[in-house]
C-alpha atoms as a PDB file:
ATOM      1  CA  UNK A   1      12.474  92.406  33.235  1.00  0.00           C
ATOM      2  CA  UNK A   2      14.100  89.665  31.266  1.00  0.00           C
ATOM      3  CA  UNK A   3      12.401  90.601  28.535  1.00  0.00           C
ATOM      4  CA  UNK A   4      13.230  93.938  28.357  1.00  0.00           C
ATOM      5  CA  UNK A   5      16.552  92.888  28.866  1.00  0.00           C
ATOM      6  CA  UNK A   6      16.163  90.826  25.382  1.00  0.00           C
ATOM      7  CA  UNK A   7      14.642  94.005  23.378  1.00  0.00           C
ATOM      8  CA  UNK A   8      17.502  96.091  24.396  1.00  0.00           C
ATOM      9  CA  UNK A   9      20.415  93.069  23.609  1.00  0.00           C
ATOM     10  CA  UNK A  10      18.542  92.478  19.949  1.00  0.00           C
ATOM     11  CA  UNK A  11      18.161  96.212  19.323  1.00  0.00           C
ATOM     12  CA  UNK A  12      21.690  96.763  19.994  1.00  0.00           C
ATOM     13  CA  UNK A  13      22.835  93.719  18.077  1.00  0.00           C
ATOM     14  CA  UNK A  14      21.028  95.034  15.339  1.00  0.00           C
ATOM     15  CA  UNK A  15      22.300  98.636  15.292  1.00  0.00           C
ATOM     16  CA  UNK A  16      25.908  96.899  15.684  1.00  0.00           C
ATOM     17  CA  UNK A  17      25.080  94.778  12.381  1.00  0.00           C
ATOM     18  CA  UNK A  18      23.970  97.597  10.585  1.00  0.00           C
ATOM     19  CA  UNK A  19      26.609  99.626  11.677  1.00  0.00           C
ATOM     20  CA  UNK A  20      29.797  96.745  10.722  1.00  0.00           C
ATOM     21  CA  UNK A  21      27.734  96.429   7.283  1.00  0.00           C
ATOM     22  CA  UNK A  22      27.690 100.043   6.340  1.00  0.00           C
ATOM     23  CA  UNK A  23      31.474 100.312   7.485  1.00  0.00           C
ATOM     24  CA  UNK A  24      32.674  97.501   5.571  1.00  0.00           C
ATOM     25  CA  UNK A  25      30.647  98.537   2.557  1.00  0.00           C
ATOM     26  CA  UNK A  26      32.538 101.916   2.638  1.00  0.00           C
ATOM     27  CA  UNK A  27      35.598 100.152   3.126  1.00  0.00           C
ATOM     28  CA  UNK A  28      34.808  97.341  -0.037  1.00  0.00           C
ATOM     29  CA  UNK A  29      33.994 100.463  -2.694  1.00  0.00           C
ATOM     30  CA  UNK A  30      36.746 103.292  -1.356  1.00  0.00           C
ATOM     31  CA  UNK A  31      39.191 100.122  -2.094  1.00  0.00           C
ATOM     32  CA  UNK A  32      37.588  98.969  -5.753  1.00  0.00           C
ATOM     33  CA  UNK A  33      37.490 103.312  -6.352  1.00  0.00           C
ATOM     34  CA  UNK A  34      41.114 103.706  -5.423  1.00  0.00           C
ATOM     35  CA  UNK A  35      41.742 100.369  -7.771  1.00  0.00           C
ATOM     36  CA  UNK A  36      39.464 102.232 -10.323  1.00  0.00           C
ATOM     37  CA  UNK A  37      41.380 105.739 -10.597  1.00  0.00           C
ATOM     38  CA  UNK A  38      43.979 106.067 -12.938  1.00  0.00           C
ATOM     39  CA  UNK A  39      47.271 105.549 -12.085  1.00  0.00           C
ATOM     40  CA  UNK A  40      50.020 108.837 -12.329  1.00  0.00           C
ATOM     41  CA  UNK A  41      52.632 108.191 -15.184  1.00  0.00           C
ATOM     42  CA  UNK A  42      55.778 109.904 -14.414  1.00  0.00           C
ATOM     43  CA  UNK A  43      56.895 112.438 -17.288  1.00  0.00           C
ATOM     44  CA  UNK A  44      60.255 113.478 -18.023  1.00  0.00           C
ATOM     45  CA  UNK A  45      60.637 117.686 -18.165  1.00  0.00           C
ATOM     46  CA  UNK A  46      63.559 119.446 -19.831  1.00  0.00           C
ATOM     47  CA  UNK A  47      64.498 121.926 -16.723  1.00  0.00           C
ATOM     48  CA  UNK A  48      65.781 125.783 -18.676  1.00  0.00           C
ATOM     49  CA  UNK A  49      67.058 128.280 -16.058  1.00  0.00           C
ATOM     50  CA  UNK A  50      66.032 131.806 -17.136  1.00  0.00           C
ATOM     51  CA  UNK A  51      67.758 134.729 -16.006  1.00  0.00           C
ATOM     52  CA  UNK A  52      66.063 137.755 -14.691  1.00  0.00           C
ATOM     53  CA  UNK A  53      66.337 140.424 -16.986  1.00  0.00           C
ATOM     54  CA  UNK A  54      66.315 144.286 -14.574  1.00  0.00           C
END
């Protein structure tokens, strides 16, 4: 029993370290992506109104 106990504590601490390294590798290149992207530059516009002609 104790060792059964043992397969199913590794197995899980396994899954649980795969699982943390997959998340924080997601979370390591969404960050270094969002750094990556290029960055909005805001332009001036000249506003015109324009009157409907009917």
């Amino acid at each position: 029993m104790t060792d059964l106990v043992n397969s199913v504590m590794l197995a899980a601490a396994s899954a649980g370290s795969l699982a943390f390294g997959v998340l924080a590798a997601y979370a390591v290149l969404r960050t270094g992506f969002a750094l990556m992207r290029p960055q909005r530059q805001d332009v001036v516009l000249k506003a015109r109104t324009r009157v409907a002609r009917v």
